[in-house]
C-alpha atoms as a PDB file:
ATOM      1  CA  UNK A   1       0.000   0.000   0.000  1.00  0.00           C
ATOM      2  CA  UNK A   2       1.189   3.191  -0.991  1.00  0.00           C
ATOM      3  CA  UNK A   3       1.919   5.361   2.024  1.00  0.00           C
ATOM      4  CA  UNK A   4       0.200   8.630   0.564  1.00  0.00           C
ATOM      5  CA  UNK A   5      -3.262   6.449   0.349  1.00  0.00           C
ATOM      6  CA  UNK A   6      -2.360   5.177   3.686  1.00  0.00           C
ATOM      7  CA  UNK A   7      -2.248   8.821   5.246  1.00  0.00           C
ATOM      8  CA  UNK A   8      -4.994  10.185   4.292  1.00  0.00           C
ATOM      9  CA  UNK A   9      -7.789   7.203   4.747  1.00  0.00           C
ATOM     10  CA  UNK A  10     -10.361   7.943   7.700  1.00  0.00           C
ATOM     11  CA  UNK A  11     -11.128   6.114  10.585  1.00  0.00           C
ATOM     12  CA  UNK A  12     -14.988   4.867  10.812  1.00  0.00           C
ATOM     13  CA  UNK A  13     -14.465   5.498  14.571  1.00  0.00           C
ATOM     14  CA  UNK A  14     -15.597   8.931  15.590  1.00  0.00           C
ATOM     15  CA  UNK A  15     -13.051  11.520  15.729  1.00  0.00           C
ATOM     16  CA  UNK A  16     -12.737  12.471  20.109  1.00  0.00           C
ATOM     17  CA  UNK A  17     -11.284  15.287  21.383  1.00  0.00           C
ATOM     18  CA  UNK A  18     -10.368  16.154  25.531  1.00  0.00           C
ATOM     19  CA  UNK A  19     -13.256  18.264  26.664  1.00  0.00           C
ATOM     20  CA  UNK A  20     -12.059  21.656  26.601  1.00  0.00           C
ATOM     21  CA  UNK A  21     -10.938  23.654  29.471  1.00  0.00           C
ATOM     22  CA  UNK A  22     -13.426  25.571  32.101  1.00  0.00           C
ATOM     23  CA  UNK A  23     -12.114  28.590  31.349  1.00  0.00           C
ATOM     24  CA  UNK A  24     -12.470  28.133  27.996  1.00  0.00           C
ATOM     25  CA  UNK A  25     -15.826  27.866  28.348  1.00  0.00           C
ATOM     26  CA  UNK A  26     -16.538  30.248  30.613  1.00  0.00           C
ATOM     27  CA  UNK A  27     -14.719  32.597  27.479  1.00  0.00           C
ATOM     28  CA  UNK A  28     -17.485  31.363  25.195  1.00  0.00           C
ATOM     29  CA  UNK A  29     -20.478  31.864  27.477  1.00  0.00           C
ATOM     30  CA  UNK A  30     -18.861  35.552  28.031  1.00  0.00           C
ATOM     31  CA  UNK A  31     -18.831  36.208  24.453  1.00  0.00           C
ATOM     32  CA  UNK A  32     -22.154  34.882  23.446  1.00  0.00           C
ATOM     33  CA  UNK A  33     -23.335  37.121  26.947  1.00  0.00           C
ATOM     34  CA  UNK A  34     -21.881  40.321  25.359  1.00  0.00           C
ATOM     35  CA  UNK A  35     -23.361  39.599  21.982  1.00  0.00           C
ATOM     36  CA  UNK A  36     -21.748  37.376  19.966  1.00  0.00           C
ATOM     37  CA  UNK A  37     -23.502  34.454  18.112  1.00  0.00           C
ATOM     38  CA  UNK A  38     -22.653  30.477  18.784  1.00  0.00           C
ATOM     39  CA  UNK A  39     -22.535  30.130  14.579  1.00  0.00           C
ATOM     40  CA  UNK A  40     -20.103  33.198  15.170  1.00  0.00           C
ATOM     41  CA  UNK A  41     -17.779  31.608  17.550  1.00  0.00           C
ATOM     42  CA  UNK A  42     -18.279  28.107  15.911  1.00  0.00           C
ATOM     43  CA  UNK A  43     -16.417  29.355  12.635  1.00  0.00           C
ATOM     44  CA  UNK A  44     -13.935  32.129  14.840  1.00  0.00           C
ATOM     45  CA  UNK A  45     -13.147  29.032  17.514  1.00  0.00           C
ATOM     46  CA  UNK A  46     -12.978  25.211  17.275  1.00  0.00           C
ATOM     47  CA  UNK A  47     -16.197  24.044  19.170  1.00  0.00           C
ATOM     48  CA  UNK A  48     -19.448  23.995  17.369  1.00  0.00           C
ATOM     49  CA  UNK A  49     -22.425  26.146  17.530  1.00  0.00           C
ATOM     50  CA  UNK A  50     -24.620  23.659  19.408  1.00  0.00           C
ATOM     51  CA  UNK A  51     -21.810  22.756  21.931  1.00  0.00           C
ATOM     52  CA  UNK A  52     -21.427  26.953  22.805  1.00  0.00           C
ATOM     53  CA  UNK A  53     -25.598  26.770  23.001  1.00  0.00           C
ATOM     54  CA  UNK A  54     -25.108  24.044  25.423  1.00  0.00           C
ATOM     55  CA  UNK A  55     -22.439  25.570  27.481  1.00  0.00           C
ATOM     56  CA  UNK A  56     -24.688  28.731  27.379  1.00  0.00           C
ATOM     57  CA  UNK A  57     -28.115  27.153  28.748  1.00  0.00           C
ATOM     58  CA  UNK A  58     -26.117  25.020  31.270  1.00  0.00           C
ATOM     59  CA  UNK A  59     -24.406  28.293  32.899  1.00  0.00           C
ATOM     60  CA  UNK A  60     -27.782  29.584  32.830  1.00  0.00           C
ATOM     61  CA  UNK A  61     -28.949  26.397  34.712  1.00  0.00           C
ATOM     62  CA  UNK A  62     -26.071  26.893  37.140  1.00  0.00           C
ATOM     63  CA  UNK A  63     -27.231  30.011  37.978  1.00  0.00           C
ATOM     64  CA  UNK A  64     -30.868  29.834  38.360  1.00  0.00           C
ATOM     65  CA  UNK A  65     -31.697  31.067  35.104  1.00  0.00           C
ATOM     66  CA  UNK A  66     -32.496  27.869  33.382  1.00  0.00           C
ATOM     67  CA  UNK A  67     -34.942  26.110  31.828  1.00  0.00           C
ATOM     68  CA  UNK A  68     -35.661  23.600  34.558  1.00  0.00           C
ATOM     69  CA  UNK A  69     -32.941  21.468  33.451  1.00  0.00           C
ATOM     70  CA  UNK A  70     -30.401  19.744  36.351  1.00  0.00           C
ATOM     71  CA  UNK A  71     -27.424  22.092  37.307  1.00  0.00           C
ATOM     72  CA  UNK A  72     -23.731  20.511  36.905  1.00  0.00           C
ATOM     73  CA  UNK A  73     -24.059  19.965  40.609  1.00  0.00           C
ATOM     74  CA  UNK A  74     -26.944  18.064  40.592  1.00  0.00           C
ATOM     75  CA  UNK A  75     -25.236  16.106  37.080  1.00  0.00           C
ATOM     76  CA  UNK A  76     -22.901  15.275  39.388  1.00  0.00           C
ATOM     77  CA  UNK A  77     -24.328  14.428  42.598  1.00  0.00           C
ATOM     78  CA  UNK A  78     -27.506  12.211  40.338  1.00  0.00           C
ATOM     79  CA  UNK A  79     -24.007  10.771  38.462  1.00  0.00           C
ATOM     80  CA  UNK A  80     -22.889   9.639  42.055  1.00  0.00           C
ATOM     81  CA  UNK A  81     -26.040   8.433  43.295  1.00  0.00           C
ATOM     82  CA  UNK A  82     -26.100   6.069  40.166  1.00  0.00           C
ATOM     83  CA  UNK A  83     -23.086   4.630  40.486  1.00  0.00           C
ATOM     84  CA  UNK A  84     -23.657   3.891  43.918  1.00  0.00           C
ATOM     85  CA  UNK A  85     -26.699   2.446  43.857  1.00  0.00           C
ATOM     86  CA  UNK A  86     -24.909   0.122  41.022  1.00  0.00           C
ATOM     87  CA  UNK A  87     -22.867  -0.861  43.391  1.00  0.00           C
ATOM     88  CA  UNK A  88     -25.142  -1.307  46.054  1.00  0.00           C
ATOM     89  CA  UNK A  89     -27.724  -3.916  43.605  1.00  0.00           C
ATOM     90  CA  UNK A  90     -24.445  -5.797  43.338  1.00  0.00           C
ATOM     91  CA  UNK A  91     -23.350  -6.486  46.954  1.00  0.00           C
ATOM     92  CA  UNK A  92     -27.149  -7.117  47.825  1.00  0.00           C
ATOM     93  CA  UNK A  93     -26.676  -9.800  44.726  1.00  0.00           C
ATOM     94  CA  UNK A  94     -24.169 -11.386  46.475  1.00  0.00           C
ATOM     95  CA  UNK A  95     -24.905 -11.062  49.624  1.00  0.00           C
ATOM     96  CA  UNK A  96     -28.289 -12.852  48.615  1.00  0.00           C
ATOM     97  CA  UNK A  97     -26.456 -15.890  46.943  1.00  0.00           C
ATOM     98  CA  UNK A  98     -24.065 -16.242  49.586  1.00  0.00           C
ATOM     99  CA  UNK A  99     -26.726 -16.407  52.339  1.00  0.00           C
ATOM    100  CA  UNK A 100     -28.510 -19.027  50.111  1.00  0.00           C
ATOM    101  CA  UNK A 101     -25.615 -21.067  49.503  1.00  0.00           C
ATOM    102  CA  UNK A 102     -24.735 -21.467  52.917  1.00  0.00           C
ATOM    103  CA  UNK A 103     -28.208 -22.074  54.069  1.00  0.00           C
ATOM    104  CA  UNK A 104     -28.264 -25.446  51.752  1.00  0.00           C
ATOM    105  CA  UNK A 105     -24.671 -26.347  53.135  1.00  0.00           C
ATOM    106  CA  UNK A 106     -26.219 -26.317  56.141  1.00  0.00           C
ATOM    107  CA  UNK A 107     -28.803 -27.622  55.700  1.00  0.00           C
ATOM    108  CA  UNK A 108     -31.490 -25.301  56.771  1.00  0.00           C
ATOM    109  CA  UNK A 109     -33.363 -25.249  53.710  1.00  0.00           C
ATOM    110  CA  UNK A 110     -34.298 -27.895  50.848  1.00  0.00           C
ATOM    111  CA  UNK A 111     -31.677 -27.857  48.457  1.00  0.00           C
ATOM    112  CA  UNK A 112     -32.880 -26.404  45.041  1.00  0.00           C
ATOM    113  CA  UNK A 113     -35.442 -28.355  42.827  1.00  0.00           C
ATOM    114  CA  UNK A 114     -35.861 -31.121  45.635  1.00  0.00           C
ATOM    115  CA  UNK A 115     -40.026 -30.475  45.127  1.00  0.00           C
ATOM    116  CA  UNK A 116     -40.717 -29.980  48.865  1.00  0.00           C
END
C-alpha cells in the first residue's frame, strides 16, 4: 500500500477530542453574553455552535436562570447516586447468593429443585 493512500484514509471510529478547558468555556459563554452568536464563535473558535448553546443554557442552569434542566451539581451528585446504587444492587446480589448457599450447606433449607 502506498503510504500517501495510507495517510490520508479515515477512521470509521468517531473523531474524540479532551473536553475543553473551564475557562475556555466560561470565554465562550462571556462572548455569546456580550453579543456574539454560537454560529459566530463556531467558525472564529474550534467548538461547534450547538456545543457553545449548550455551554450557554447550562451556565444559565447553574445560575438559576435555566430552563428547569439539572445544574452541573446536581449532574454530578444524580451521576454519584447512580453509580452507587450500582454498586449497592451488586453487593445485595451477592450477599443474597451467599446467604442461600450457605443455608443449603447447612442444611437449613431444601436444596434447590428437591419439590418440597
Amino acid at each position: 500500500m502506498d503510504i500517501g493512500t495510507f495517510a490520508f484514509k479515515e477512521s470509521a471510529m468517531a473523531k474524540t477530542r479532551l473536553p475543553y478547558a473551564p475557562e475556555f468555556r466560561r470565554q465562550m459563554v462571556e462572548l455569546v453574553n456580550a453579543g456574539r452568536s454560537p454560529e459566530e464563535l463556531a467558525r472564529e473558535f474550534e467548538p461547534t455552535a450547538q456545543s457553545i448553546k449548550n455551554w450557554v443554557a447550562q451556565t444559565r442552569r447553574n445560575t438559576g436562570h435555566g430552563d428547569g434542566g439539572l445544574t452541573t451539581i446536581e449532574r454530578e451528585e444524580l451521576s454519584r447516586l447512580r453509580r452507587e446504587n450500582r454498586q449497592l444492587r451488586l453487593e445485595r446480589e451477592i450477599l443474597s447468593k451467599a446467604a442461600a448457599w450457605f443455608a443449603r450447606e447447612t442444611n437449613t433449607i431444601p436444596p434447590k429443585g428437591s419439590g418440597s
